[in-house]
C-alpha atoms as a PDB file:
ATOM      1  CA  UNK A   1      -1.088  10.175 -15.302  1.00  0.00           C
ATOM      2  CA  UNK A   2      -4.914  10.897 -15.221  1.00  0.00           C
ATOM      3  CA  UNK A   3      -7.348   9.235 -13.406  1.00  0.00           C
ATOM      4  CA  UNK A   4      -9.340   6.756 -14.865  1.00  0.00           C
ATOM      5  CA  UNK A   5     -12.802   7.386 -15.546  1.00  0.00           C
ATOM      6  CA  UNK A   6     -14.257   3.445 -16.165  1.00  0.00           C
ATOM      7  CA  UNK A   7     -14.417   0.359 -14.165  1.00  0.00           C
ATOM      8  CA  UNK A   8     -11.259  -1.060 -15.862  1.00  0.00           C
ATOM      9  CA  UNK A   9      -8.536   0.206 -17.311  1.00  0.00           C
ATOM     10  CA  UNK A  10      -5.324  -0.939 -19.330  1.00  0.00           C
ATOM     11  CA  UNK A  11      -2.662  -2.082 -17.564  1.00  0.00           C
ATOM     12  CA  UNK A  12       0.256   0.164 -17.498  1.00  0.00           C
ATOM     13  CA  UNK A  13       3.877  -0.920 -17.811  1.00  0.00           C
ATOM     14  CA  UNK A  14       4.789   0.688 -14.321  1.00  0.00           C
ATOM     15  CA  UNK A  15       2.087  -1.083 -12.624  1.00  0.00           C
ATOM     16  CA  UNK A  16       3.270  -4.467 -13.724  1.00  0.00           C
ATOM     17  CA  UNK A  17       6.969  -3.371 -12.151  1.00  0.00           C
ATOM     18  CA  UNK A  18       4.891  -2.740  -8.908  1.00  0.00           C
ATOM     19  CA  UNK A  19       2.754  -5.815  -8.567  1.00  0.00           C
ATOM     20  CA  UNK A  20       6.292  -8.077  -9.424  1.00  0.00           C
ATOM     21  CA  UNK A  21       7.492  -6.193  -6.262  1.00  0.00           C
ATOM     22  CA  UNK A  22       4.493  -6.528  -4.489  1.00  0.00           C
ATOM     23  CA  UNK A  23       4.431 -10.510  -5.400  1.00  0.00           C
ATOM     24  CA  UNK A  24       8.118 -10.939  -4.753  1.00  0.00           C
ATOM     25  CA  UNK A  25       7.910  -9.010  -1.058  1.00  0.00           C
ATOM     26  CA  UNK A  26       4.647 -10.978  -0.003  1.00  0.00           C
ATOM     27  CA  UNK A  27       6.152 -14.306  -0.913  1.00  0.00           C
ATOM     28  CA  UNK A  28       8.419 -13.882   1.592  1.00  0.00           C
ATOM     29  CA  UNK A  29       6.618 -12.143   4.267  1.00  0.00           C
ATOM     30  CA  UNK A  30       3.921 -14.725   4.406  1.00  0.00           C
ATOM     31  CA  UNK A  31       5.680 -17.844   5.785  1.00  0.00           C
ATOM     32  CA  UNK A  32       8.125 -15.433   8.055  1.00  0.00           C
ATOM     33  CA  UNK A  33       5.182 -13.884   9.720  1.00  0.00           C
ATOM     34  CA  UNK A  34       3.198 -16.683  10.110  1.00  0.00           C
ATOM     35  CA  UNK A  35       5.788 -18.689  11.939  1.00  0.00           C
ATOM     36  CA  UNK A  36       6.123 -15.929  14.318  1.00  0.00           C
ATOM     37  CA  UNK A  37       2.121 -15.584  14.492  1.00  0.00           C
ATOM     38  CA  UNK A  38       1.967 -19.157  15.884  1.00  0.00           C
ATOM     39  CA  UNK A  39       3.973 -18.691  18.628  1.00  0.00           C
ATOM     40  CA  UNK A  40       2.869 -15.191  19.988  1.00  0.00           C
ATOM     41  CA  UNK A  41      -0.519 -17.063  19.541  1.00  0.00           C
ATOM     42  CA  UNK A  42      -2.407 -18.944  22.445  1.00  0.00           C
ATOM     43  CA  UNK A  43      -4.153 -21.182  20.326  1.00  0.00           C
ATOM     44  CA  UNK A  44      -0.842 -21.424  18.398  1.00  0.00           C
ATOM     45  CA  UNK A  45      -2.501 -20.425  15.006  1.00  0.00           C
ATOM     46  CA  UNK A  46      -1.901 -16.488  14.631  1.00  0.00           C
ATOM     47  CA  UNK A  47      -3.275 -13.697  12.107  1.00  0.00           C
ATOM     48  CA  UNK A  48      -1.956 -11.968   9.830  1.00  0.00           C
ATOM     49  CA  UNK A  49      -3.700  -9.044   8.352  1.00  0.00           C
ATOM     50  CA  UNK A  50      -3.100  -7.645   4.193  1.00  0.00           C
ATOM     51  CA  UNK A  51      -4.346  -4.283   3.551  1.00  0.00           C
ATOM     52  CA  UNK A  52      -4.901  -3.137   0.104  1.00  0.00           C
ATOM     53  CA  UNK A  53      -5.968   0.375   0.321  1.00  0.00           C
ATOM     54  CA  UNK A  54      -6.886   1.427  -3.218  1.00  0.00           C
ATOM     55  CA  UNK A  55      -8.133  -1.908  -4.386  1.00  0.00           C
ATOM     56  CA  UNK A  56      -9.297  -1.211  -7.479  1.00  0.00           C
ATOM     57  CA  UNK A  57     -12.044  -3.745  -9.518  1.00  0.00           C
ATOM     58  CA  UNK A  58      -9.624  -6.882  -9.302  1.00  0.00           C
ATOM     59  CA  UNK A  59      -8.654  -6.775 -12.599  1.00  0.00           C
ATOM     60  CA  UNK A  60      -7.631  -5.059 -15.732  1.00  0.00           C
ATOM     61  CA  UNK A  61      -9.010  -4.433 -19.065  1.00  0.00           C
ATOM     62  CA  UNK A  62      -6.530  -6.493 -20.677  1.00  0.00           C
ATOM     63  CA  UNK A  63      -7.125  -9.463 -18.706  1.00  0.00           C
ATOM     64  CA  UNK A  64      -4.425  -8.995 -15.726  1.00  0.00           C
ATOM     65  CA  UNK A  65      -4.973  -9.449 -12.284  1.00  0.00           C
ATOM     66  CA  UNK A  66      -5.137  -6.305 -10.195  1.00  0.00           C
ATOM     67  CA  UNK A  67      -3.604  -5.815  -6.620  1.00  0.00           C
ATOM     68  CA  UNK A  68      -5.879  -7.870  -4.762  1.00  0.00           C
ATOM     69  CA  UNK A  69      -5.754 -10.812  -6.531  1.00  0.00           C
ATOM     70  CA  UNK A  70      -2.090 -10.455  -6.780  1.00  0.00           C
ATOM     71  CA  UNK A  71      -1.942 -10.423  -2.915  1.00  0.00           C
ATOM     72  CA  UNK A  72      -4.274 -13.254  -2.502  1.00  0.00           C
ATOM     73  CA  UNK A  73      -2.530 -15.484  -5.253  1.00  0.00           C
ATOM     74  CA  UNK A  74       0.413 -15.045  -3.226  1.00  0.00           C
ATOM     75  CA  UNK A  75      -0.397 -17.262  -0.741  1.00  0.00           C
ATOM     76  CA  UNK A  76      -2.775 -19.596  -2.723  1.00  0.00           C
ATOM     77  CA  UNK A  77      -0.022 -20.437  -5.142  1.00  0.00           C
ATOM     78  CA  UNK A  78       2.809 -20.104  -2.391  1.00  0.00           C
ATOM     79  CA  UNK A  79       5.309 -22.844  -2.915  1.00  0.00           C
ATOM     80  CA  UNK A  80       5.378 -23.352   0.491  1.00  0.00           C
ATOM     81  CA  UNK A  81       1.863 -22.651   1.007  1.00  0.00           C
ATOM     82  CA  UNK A  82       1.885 -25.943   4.003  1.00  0.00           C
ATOM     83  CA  UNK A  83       3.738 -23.901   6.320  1.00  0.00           C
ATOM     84  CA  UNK A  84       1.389 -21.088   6.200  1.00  0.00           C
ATOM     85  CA  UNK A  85      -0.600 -21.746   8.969  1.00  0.00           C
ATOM     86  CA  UNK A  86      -2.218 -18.397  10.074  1.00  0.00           C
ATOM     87  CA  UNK A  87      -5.181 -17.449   9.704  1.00  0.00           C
ATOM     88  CA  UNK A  88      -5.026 -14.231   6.641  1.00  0.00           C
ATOM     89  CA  UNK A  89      -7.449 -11.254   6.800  1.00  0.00           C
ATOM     90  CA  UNK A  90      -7.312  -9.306   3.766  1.00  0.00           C
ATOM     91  CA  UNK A  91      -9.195  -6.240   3.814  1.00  0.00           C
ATOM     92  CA  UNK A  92      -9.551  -4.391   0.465  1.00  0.00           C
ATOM     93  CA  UNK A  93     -10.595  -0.970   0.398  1.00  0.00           C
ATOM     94  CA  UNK A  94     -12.065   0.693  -2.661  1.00  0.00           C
ATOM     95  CA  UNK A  95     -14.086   4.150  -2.780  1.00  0.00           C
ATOM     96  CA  UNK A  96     -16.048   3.289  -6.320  1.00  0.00           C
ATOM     97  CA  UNK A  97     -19.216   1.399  -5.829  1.00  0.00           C
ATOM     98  CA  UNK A  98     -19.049  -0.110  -9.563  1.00  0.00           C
ATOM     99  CA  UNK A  99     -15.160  -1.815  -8.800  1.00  0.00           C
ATOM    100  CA  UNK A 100     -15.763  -2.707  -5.526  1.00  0.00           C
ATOM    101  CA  UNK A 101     -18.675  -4.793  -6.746  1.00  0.00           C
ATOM    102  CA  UNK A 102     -16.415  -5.967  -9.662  1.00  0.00           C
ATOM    103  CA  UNK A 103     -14.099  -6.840  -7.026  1.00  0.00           C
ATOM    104  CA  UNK A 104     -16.270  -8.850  -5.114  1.00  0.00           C
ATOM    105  CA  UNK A 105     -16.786 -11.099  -8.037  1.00  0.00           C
ATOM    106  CA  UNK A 106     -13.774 -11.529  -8.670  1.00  0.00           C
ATOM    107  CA  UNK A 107     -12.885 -13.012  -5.346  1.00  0.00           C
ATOM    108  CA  UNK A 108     -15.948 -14.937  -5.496  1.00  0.00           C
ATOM    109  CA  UNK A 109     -14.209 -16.782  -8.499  1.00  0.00           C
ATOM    110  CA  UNK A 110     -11.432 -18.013  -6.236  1.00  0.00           C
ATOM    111  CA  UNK A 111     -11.390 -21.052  -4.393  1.00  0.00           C
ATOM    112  CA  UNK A 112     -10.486 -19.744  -0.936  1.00  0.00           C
ATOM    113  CA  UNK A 113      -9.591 -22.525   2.227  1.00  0.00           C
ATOM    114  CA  UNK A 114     -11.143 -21.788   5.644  1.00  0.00           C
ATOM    115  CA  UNK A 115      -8.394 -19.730   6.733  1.00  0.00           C
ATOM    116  CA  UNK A 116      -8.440 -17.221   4.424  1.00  0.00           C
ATOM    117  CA  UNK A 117     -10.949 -13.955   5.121  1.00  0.00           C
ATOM    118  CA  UNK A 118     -12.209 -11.180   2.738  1.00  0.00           C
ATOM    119  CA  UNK A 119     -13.511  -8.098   4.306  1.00  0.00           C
ATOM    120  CA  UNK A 120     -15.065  -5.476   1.318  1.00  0.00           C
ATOM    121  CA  UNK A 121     -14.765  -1.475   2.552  1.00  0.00           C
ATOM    122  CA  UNK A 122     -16.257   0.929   0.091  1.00  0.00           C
ATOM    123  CA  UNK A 123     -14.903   4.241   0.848  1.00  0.00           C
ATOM    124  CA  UNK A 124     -12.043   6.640   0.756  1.00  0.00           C
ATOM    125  CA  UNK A 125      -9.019   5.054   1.868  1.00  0.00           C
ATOM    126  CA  UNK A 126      -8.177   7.881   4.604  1.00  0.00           C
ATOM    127  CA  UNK A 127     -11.937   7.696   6.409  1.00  0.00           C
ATOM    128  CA  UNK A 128     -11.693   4.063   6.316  1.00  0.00           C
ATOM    129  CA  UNK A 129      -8.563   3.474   7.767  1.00  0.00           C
ATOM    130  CA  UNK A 130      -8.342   6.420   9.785  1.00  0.00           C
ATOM    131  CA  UNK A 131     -11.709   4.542  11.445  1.00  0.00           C
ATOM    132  CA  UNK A 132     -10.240   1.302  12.031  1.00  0.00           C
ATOM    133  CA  UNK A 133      -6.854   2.563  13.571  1.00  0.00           C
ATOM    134  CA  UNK A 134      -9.102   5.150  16.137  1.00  0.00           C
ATOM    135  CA  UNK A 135     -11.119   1.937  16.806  1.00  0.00           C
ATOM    136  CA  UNK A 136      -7.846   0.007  17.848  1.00  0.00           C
ATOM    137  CA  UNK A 137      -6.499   3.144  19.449  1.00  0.00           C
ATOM    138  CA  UNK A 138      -9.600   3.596  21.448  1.00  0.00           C
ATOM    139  CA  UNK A 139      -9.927   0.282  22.638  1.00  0.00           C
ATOM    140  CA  UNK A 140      -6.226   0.167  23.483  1.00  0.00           C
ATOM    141  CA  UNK A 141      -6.204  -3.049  21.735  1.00  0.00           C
ATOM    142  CA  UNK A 142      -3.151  -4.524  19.776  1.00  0.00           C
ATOM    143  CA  UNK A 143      -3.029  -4.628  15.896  1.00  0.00           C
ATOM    144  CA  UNK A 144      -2.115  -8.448  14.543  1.00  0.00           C
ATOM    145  CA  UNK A 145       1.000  -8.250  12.151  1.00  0.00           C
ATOM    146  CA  UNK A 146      -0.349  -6.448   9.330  1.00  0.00           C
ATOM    147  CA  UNK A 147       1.238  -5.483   5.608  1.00  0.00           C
ATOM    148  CA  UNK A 148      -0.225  -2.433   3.749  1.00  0.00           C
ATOM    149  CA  UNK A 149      -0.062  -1.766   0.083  1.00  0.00           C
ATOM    150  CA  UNK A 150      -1.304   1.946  -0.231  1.00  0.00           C
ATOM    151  CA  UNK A 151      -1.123   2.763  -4.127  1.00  0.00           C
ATOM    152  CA  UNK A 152      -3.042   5.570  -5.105  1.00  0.00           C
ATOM    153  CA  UNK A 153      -3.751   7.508  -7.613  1.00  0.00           C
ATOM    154  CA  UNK A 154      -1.653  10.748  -8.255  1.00  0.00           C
ATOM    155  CA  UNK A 155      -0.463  11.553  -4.867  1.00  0.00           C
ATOM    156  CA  UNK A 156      -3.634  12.961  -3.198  1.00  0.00           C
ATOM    157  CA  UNK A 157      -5.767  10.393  -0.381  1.00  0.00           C
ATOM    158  CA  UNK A 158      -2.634   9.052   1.124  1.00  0.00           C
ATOM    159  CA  UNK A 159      -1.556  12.020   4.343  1.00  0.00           C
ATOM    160  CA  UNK A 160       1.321  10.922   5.635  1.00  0.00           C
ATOM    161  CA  UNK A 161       0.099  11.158   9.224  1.00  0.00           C
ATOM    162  CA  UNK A 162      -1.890   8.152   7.925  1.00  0.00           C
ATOM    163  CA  UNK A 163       0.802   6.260   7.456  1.00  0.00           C
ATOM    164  CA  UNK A 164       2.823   7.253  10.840  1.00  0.00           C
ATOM    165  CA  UNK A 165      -0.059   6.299  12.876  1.00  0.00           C
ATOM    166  CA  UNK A 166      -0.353   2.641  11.017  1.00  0.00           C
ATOM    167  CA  UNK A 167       3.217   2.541  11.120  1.00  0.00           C
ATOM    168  CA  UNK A 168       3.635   3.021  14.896  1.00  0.00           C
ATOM    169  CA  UNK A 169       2.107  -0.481  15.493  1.00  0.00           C
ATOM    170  CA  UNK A 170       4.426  -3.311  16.014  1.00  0.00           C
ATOM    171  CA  UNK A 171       5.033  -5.750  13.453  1.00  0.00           C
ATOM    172  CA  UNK A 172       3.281  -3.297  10.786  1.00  0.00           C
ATOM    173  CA  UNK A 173       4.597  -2.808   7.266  1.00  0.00           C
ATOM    174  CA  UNK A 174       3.848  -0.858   4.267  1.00  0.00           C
ATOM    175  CA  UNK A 175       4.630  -1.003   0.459  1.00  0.00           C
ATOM    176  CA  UNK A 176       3.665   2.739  -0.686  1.00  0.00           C
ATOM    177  CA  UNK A 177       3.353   4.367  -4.138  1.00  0.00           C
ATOM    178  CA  UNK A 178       4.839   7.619  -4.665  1.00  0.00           C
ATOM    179  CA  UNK A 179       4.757   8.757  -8.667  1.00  0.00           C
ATOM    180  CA  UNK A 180       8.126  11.387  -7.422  1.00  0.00           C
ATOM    181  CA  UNK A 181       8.047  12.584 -11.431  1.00  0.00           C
ATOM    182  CA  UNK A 182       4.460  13.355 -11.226  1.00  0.00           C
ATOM    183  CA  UNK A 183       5.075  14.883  -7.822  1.00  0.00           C
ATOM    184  CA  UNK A 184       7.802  16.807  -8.838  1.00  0.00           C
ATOM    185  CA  UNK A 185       5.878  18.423 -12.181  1.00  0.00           C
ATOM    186  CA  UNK A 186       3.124  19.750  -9.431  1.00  0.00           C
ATOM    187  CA  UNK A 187       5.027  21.302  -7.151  1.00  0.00           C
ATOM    188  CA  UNK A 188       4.772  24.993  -7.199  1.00  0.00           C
ATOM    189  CA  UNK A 189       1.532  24.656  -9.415  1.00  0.00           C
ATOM    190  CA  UNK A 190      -1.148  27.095  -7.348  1.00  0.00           C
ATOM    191  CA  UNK A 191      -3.538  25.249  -5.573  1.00  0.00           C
ATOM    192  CA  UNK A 192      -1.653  22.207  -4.877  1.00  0.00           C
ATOM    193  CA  UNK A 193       0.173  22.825  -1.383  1.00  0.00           C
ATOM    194  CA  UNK A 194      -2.671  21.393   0.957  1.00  0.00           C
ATOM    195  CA  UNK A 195      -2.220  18.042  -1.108  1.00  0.00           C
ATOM    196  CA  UNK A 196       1.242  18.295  -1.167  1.00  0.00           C
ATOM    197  CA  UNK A 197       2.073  18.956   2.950  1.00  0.00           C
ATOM    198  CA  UNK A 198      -0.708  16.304   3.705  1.00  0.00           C
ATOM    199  CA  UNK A 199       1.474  13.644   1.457  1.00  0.00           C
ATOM    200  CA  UNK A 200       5.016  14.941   2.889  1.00  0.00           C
ATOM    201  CA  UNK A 201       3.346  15.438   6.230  1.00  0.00           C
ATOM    202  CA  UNK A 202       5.448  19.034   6.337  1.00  0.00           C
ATOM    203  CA  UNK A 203       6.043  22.255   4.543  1.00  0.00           C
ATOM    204  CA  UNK A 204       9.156  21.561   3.813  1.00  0.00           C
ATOM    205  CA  UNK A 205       8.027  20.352   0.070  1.00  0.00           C
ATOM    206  CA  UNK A 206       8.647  24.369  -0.747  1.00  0.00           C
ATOM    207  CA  UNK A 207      12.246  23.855  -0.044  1.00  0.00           C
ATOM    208  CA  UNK A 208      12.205  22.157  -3.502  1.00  0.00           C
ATOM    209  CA  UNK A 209      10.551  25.360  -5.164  1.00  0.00           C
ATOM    210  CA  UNK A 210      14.055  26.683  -5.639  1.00  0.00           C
ATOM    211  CA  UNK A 211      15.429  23.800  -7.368  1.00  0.00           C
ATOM    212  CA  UNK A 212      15.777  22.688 -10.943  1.00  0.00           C
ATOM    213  CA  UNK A 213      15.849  18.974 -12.748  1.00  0.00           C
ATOM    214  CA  UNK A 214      17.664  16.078 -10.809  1.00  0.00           C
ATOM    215  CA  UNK A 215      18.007  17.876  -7.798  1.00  0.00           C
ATOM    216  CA  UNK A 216      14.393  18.781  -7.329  1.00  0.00           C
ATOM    217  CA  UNK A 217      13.128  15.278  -7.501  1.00  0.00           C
ATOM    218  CA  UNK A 218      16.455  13.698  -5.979  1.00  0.00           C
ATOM    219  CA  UNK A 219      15.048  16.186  -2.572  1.00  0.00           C
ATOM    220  CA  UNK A 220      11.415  15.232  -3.206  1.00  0.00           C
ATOM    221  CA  UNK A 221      12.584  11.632  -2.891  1.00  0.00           C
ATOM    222  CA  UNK A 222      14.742  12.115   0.507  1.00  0.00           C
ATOM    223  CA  UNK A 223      12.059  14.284   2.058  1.00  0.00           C
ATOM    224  CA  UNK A 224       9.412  11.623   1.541  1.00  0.00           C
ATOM    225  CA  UNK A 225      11.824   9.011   2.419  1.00  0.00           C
ATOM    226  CA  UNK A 226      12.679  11.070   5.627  1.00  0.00           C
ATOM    227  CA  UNK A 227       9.254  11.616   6.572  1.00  0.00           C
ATOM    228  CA  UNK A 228       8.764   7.738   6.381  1.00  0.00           C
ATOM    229  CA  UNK A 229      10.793   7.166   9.564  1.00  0.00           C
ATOM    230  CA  UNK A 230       9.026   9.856  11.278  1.00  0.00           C
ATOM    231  CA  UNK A 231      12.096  10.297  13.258  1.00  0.00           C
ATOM    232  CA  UNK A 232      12.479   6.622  14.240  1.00  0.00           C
ATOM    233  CA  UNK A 233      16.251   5.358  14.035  1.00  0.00           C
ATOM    234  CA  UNK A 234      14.543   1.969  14.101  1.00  0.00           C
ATOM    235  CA  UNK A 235      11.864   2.011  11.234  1.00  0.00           C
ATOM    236  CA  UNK A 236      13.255   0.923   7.700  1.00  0.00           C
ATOM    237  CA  UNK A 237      12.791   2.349   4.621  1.00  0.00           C
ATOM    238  CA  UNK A 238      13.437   1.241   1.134  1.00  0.00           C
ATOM    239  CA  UNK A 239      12.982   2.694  -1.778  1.00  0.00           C
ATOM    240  CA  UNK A 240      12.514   0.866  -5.436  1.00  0.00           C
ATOM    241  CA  UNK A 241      12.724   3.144  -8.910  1.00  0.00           C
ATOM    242  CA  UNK A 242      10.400   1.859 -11.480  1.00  0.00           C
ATOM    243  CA  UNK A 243      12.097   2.901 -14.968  1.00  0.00           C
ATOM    244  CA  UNK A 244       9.677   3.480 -18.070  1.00  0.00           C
ATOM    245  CA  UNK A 245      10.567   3.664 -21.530  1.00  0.00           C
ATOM    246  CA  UNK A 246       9.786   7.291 -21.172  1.00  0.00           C
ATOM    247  CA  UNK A 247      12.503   7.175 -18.676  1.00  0.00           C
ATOM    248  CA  UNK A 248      10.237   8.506 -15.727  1.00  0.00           C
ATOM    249  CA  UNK A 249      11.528   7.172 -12.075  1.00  0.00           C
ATOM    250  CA  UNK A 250       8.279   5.756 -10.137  1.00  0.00           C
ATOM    251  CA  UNK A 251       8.566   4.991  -6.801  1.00  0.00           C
ATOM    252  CA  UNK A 252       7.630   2.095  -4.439  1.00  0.00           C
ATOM    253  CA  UNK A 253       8.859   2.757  -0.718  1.00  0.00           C
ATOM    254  CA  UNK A 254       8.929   0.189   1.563  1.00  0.00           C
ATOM    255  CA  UNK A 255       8.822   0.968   4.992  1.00  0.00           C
ATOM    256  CA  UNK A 256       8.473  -1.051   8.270  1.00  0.00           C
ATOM    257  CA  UNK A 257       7.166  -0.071  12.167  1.00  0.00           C
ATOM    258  CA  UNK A 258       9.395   0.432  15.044  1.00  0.00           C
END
């Protein structure tokens, strides 16, 4: 699972799983949450805010949309799009200077209605959104209803801190990509265990140096799972295995705030 070096790259088969999921969740979420955005709303409009925090170019070398335009196609070719009514913010985050300008083209191709908003953040994921949740924080504002989709590359730029801070907002949620296979190969391999306590958010990854096979990555996967709830009996978490013909078991968790 290397990195990839160019603007675009090929679509891979695990990717698709995660954008149907991503699709599929969104279509749902967007008329729920605006309904309840108009009425917690004076002017009886609302916002809803759609975070994609490794946003890639905007599409793939083989013609496919990428994440963003997946999340903004789900509400321009919503079925329901009339009962929409909120105004959207979508903020896409992307640290490469050569796909965030690829990006912006690719949005520029859309036909986007008034209430629709595209905000452009060229950076690292964690400064960026680390900055705009000490921003809220400090201002003791509120954060509108917001949905995250933090896929990353490997497992490295996404602490888990991160995500209980985001997370500890009302009306928050989060679609997050953990690749538990590539995960589990890494753990144990010398100078990984920074990365790996930032993405479990503890040290008790090395619990899992003792154990072999299924029952490494089956603790892997209830650890980050775990950590997800931050010890909140009222956060969910969900979890969604992404088979491959090479029969590795990607992860999408979904998780919501208190």
């Amino acid at each position: 699972m290397s990195k990839p070096s160019d603007t675009l790259w090929a679509l891979e088969p695990h990717t698709k799983g995660k954008h149907i999921v991503l699709r599929s969740y969104l279509d749902a979420w967007l008329p729920i949450m605006s309904h309840g955005a108009r009425f917690r709303s004076a002017m009886g409009k609302g916002r809803l805010v759609l975070v994609d925090g490794f946003a890639g170019p905007g599409r793939y070398s083989t013609g496919e949309d990428g994440s963003p335009l997946v999340m903004l196609k789900a509400f321009l070719e919503h079925t329901q799009r009339h009962l929409i009514t909120a105004d959207l913010l979508y903020l896409f985050i992307e640290e490469r200077h050569d796909r965030i300008e690829r990006l912006r083209e690719e949005v520029a191709a859309l036909h986007l209605p008034e209430q629709v908003h595209v905000h452009f953040e060229e950076g690292r994921f964690e400064d960026v959104f680390t900055g705009l949740l000490d921003g809220i924080e400090s201002s003791g504002a509120q954060l509108a209803p917001t949905f995250a989709f933090i896929d990353p590359f490997g497992y490295t730029g996404n602490p888990m801190d991160l995500a209980g801070r985001f997370l500890a907002f009302q009306r928050c949620e989060a679609l997050v990509y953990m690749p538990l296979p590539f995960v589990n190969r890494f753990v144990g391999r010398e100078g990984q265990e920074q990365a790996l306590t930032a993405l479990f958010g503890s040290e008790r990854w090395r619990e899992a140096l003792s154990l072999q096979g299924g029952a490494r990555v089956q603790f892997l996967h209830e650890l980050f799972q775990e950590q997800l709830r931050f010890g909140s009996s009222s956060r969910l978490v969900r979890s969604f295995e992404i088979p491959t013909a090479g029969g590795n078991g990607y992860r999408l968790y979904f998780t919501t705030g208190n």
